[in-house]
N, C-alpha and C. Protein backbone atom coordinates (compact mmCIF):
# COMPACT_ATOMS: atom_id res chain seq x y z
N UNK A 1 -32.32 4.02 -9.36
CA UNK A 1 -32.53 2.86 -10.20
C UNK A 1 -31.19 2.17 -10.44
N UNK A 2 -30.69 0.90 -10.37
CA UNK A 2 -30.08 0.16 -10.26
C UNK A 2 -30.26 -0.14 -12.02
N UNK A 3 -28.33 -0.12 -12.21
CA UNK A 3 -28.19 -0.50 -13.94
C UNK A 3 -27.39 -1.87 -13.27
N UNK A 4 -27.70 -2.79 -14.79
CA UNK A 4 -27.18 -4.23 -14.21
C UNK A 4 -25.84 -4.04 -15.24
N UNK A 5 -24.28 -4.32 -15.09
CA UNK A 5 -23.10 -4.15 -15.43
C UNK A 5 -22.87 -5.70 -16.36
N UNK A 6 -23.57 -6.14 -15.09
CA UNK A 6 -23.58 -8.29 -15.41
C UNK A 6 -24.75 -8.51 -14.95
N UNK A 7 -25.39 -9.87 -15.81
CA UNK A 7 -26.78 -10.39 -15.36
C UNK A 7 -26.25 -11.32 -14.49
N UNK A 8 -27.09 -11.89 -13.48
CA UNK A 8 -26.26 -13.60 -13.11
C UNK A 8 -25.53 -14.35 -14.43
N UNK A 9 -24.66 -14.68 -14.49
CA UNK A 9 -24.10 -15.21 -15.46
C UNK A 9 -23.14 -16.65 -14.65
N UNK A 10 -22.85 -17.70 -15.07
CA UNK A 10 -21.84 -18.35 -14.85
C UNK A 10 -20.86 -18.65 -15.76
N UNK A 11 -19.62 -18.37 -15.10
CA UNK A 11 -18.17 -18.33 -15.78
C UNK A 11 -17.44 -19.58 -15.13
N UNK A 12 -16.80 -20.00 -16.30
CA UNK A 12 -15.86 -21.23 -15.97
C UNK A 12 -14.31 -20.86 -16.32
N UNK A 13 -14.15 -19.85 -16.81
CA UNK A 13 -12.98 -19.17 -17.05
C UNK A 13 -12.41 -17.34 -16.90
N UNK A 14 -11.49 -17.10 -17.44
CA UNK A 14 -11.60 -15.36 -17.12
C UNK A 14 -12.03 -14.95 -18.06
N UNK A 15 -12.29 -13.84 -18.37
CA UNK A 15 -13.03 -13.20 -19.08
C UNK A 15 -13.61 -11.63 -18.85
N UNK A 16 -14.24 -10.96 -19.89
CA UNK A 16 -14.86 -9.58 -19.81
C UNK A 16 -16.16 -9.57 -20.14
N UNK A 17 -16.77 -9.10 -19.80
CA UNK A 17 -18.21 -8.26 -20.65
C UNK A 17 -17.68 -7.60 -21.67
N UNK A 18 -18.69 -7.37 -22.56
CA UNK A 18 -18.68 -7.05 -23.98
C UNK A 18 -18.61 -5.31 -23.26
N UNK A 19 -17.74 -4.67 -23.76
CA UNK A 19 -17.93 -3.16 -23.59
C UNK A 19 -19.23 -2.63 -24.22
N UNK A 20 -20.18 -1.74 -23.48
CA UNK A 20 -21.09 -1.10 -23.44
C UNK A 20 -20.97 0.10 -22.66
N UNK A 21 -21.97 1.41 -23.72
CA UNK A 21 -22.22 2.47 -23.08
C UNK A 21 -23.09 2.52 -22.31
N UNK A 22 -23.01 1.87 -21.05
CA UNK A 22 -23.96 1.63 -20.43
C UNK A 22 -24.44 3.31 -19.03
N UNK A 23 -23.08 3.21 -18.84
CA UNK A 23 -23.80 4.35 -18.13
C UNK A 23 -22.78 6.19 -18.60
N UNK A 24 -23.18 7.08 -19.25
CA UNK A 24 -23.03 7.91 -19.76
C UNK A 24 -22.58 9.36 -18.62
N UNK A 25 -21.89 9.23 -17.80
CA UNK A 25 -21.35 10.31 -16.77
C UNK A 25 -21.87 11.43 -16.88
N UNK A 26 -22.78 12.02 -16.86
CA UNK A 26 -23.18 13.71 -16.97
C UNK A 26 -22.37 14.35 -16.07
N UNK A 27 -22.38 15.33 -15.99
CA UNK A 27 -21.71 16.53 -14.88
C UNK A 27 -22.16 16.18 -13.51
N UNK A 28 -23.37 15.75 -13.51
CA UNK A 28 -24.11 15.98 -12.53
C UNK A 28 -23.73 14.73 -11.73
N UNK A 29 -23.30 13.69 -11.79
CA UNK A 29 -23.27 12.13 -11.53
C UNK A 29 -22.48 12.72 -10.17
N UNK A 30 -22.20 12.26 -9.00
CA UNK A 30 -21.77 12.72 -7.98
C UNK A 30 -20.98 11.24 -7.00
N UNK A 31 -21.30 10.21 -7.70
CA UNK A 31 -20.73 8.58 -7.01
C UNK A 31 -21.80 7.75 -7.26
N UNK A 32 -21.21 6.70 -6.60
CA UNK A 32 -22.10 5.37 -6.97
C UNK A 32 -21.93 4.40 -5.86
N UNK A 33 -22.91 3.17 -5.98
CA UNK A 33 -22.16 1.91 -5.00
C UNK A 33 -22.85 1.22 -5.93
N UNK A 34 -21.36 -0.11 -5.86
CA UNK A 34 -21.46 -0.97 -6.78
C UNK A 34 -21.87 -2.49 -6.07
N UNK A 35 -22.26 -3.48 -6.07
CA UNK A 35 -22.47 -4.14 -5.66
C UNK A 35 -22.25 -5.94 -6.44
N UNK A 36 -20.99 -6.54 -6.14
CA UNK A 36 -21.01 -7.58 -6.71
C UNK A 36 -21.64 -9.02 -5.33
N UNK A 37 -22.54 -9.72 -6.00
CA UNK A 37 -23.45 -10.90 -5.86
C UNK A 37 -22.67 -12.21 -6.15
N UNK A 38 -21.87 -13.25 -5.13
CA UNK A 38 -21.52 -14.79 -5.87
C UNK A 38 -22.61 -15.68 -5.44
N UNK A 39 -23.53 -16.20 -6.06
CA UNK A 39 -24.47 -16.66 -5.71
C UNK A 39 -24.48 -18.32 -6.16
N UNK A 40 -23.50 -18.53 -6.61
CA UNK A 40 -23.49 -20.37 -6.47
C UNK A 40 -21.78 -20.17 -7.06
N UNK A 41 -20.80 -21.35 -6.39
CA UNK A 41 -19.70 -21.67 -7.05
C UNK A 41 -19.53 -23.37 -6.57
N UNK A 42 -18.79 -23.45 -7.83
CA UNK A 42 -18.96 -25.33 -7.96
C UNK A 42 -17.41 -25.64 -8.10
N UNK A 43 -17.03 -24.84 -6.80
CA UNK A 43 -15.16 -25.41 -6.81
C UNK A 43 -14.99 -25.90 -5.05
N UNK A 44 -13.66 -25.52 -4.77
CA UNK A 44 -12.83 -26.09 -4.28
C UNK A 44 -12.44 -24.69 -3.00
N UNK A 45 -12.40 -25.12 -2.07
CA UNK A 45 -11.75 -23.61 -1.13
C UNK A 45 -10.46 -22.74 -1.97
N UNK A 46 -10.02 -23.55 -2.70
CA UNK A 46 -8.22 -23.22 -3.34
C UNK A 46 -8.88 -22.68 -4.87
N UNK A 47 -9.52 -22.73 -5.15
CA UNK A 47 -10.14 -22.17 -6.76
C UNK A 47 -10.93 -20.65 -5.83
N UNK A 48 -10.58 -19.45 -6.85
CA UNK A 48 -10.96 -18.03 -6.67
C UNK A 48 -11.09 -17.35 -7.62
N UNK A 49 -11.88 -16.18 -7.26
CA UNK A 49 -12.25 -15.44 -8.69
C UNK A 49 -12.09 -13.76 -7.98
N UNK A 50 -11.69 -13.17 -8.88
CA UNK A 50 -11.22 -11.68 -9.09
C UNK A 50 -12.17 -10.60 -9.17
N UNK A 51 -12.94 -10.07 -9.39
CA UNK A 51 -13.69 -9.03 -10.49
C UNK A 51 -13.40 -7.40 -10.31
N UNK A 52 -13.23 -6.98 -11.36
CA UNK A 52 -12.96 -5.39 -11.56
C UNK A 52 -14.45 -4.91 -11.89
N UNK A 53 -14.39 -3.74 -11.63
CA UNK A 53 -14.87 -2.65 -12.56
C UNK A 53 -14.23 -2.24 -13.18
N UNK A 54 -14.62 -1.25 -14.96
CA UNK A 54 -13.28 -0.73 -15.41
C UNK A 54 -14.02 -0.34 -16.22
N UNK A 55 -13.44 0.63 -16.65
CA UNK A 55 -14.41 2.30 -17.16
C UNK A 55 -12.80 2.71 -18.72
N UNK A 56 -13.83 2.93 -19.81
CA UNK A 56 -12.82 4.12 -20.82
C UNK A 56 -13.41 4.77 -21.51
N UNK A 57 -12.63 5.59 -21.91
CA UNK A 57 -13.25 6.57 -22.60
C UNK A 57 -13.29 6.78 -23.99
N UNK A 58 -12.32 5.57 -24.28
CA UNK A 58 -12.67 5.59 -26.03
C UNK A 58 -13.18 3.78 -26.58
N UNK A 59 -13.17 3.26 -25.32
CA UNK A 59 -13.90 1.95 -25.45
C UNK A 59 -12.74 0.55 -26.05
N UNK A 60 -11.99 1.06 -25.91
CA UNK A 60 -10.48 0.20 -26.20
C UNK A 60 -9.81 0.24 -24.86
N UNK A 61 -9.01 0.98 -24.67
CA UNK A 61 -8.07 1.41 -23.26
C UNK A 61 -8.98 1.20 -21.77
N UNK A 62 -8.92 0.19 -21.44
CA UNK A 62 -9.61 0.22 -20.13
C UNK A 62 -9.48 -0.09 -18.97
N UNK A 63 -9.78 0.82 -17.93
CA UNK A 63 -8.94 1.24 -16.34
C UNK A 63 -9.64 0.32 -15.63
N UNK A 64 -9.02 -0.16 -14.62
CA UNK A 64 -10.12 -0.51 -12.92
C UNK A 64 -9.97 0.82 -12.16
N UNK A 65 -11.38 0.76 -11.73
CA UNK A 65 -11.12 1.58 -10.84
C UNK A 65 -11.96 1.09 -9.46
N UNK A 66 -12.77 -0.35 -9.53
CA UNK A 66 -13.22 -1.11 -8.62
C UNK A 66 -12.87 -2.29 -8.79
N UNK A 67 -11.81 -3.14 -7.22
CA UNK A 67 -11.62 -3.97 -7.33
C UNK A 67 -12.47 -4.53 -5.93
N UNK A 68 -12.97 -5.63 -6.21
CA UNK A 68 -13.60 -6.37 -5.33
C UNK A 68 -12.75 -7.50 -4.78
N UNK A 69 -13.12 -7.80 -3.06
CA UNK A 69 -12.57 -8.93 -2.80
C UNK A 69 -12.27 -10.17 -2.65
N UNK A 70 -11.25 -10.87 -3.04
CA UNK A 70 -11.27 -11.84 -4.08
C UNK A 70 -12.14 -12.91 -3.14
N UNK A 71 -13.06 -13.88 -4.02
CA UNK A 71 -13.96 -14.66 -3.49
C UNK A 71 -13.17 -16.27 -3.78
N UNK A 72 -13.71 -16.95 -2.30
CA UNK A 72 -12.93 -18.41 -3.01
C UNK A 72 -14.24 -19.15 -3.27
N UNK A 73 -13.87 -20.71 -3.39
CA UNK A 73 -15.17 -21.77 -3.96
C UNK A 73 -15.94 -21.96 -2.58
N UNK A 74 -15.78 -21.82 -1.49
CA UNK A 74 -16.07 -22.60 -0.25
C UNK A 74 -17.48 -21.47 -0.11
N UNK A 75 -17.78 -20.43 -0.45
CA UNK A 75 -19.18 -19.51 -0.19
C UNK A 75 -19.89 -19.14 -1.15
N UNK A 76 -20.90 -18.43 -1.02
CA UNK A 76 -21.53 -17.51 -1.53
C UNK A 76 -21.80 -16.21 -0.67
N UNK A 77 -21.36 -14.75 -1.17
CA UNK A 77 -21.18 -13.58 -0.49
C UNK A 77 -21.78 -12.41 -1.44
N UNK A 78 -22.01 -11.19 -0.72
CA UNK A 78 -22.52 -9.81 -1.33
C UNK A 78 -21.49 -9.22 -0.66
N UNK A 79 -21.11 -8.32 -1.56
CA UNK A 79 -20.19 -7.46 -1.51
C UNK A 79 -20.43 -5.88 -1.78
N UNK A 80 -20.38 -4.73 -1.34
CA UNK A 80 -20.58 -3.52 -1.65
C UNK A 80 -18.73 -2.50 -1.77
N UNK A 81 -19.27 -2.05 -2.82
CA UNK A 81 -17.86 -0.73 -2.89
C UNK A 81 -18.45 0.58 -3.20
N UNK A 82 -18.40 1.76 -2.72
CA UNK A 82 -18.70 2.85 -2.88
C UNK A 82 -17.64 3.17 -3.54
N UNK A 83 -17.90 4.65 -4.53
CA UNK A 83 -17.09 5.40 -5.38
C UNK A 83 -17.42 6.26 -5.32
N UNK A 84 -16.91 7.69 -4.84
CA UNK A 84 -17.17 9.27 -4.45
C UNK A 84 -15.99 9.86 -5.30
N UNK A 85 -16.32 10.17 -5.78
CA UNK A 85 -15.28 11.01 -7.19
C UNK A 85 -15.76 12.31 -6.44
N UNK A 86 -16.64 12.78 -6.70
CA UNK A 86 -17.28 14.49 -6.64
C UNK A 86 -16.16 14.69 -4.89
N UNK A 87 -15.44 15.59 -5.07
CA UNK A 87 -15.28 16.37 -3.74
C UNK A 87 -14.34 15.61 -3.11
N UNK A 88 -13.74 14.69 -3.91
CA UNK A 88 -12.50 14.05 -3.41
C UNK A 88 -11.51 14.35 -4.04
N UNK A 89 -10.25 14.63 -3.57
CA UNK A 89 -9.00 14.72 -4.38
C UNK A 89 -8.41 13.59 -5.37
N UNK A 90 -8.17 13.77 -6.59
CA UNK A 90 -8.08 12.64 -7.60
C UNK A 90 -7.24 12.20 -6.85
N UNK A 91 -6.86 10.51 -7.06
CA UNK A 91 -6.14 9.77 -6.30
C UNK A 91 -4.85 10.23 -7.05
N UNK A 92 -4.55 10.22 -8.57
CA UNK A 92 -3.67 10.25 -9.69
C UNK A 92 -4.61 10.86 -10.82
N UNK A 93 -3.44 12.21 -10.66
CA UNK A 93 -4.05 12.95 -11.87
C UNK A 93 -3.73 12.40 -13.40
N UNK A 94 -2.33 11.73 -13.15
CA UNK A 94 -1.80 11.34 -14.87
C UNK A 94 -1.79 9.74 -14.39
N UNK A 95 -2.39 8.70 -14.62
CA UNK A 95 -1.59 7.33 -14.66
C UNK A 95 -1.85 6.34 -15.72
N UNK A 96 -1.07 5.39 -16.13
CA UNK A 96 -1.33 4.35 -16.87
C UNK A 96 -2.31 3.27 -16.47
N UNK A 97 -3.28 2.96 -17.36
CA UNK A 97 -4.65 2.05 -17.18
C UNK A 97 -3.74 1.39 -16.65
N UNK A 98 -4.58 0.70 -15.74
CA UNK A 98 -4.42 -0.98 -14.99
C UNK A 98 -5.79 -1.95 -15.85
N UNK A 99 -5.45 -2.88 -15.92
CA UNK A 99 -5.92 -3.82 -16.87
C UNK A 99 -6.14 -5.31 -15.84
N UNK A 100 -6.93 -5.29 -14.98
CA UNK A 100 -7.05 -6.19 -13.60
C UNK A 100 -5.89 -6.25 -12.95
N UNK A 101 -5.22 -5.14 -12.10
CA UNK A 101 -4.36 -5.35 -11.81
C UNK A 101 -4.28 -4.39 -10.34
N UNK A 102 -5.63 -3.64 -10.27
CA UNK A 102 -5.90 -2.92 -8.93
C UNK A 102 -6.14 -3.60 -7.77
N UNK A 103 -5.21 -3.86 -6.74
CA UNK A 103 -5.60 -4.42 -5.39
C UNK A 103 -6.82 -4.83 -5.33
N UNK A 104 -7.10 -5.93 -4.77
CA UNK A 104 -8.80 -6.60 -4.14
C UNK A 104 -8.56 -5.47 -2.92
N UNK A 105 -10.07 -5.18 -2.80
CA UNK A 105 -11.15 -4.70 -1.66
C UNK A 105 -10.49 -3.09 -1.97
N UNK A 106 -9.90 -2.18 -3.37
CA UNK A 106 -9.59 -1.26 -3.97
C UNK A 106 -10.32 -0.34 -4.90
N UNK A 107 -10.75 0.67 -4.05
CA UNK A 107 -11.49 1.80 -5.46
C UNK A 107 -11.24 2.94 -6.00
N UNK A 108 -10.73 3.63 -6.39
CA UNK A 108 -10.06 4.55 -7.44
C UNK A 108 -11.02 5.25 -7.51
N UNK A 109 -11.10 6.84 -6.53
CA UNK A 109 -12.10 8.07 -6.75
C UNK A 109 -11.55 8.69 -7.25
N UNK A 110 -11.40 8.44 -8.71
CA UNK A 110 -11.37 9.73 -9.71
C UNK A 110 -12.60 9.65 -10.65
N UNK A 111 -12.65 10.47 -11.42
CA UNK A 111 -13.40 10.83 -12.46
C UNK A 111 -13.19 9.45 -13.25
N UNK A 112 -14.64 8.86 -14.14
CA UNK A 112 -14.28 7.64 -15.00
C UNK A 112 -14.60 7.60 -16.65
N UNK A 113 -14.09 7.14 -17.11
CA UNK A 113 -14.87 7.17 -18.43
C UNK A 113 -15.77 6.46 -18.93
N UNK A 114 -17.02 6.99 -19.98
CA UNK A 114 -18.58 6.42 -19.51
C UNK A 114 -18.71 4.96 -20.22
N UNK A 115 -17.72 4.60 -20.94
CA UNK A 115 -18.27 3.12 -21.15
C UNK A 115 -17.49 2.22 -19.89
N UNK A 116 -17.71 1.03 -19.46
CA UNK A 116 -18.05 0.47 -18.02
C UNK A 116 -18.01 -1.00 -19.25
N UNK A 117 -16.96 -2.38 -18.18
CA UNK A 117 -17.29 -3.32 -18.10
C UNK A 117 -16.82 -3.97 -17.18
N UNK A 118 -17.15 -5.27 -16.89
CA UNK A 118 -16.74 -6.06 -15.70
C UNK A 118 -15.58 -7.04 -16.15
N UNK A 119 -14.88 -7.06 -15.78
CA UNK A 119 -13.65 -8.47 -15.77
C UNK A 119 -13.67 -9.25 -14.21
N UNK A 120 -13.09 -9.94 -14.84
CA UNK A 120 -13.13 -11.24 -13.95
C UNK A 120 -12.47 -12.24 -14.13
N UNK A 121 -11.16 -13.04 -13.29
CA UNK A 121 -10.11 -13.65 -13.35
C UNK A 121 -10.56 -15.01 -12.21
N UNK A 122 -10.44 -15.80 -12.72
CA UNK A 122 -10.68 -17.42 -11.95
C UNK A 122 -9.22 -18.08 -11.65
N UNK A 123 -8.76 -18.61 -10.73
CA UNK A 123 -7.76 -19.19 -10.22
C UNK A 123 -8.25 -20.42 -10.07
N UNK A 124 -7.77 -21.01 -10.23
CA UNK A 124 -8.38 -22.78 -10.04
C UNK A 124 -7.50 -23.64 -9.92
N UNK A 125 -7.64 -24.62 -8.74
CA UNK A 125 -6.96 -26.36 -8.49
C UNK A 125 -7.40 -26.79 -9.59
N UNK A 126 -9.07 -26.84 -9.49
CA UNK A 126 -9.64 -28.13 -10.34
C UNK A 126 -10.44 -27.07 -11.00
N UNK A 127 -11.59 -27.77 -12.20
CA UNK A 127 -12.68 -27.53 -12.79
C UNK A 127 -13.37 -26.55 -11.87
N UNK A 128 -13.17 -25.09 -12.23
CA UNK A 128 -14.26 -24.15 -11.74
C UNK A 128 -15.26 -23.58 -12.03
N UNK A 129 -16.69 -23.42 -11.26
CA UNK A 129 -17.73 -22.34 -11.99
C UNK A 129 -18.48 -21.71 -11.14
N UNK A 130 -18.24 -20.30 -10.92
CA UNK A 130 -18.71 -19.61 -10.76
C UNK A 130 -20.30 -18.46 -10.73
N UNK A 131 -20.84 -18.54 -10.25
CA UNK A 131 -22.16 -17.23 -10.89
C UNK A 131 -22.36 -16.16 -10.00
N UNK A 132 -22.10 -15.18 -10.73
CA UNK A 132 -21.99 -13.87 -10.24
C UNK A 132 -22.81 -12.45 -10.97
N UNK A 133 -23.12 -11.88 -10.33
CA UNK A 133 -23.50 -10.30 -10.71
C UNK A 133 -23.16 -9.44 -10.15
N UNK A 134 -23.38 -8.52 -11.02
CA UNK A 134 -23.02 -6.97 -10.78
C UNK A 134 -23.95 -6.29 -11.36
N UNK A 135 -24.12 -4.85 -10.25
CA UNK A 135 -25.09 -4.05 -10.34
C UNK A 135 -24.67 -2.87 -10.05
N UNK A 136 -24.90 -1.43 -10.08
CA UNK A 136 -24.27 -0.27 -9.71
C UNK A 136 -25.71 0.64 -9.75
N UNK A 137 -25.30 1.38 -8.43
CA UNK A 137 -26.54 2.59 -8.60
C UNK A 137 -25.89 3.82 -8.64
N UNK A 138 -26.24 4.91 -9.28
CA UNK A 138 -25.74 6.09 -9.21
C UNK A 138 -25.99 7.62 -8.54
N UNK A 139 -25.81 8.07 -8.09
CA UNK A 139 -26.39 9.17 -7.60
C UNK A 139 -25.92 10.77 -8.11
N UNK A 140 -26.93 11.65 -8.14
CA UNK A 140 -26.57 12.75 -9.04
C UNK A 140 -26.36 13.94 -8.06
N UNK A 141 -25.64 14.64 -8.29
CA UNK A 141 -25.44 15.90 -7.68
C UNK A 141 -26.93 16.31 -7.62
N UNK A 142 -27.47 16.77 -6.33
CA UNK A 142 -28.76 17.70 -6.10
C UNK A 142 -28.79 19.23 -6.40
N UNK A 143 -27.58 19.59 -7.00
CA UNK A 143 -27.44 20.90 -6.77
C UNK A 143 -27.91 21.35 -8.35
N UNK A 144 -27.61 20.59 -9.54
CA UNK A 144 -27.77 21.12 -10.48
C UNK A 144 -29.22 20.83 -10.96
């Protein structure tokens, strides 16, 4: 079952989602694929937009650990990123949050913390707007 992160929404500037406990990590959670949707933009080839994933654990401090690749005004595209934490070697056991600042087409398999929101950074010549979603499915360890 597919949790929605973002509804279609259109953005004319940068911005976050409201932090939500949206998806709650059990033991069992084993990865995910995330999937960001640009489904209309009303710019310019030179106007672009960013979007993270980004996960914490006390709902203040919050990491990327999915960066998607950066989209300009000239399309509309689907995008997929997988995240395999379970059975991968942490990338960085100790590091300081990144705060949109993880490489585009970048995902960070470590362990995450269960509140989850989306950011998203617009570059713009002229007047930009964007509409985009995000969606993530999860998959659970079969073993437990």
């Amino acid at each position: 079952m597919a949790t929605t992160l973002l509804a279609s929404a259109t953005v004319t500037t940068t911005g976050t989602t409201a932090a939500a406990s949206m998806v709650d990590f059990p033991d069992d959670v084993s990865g995910g694929v995330f999937q960001l949707a640009v489904t209309s933009s009303l710019t310019d080839t030179t106007d672009t937009i960013r979007v993270w994933i980004q996960s914490s654990v006390d709902g203040t401090n919050f990491d990327d650990f999915v960066a998607f690749n950066t989209a300009d005004g000239s399309t509309t595209s689907t995008e997929l990123a997988a995240w395999v934490p379970t059975g991968a070697a942490p990338e960085d056991e100790i590091r300081t949050p990144q705060d949109g600042a993880l490489a585009a087409g970048s995902v960070i398999n470590n362990p995450q913390g269960h509140v989850l929101r989306v950011k998203y950074s617009i570059v713009e010549g002229n007047a930009s707007s964007f509409t985009f979603s995000v969606i993530g499915q999860y998959y659970r360890n079969a073993s437990r």
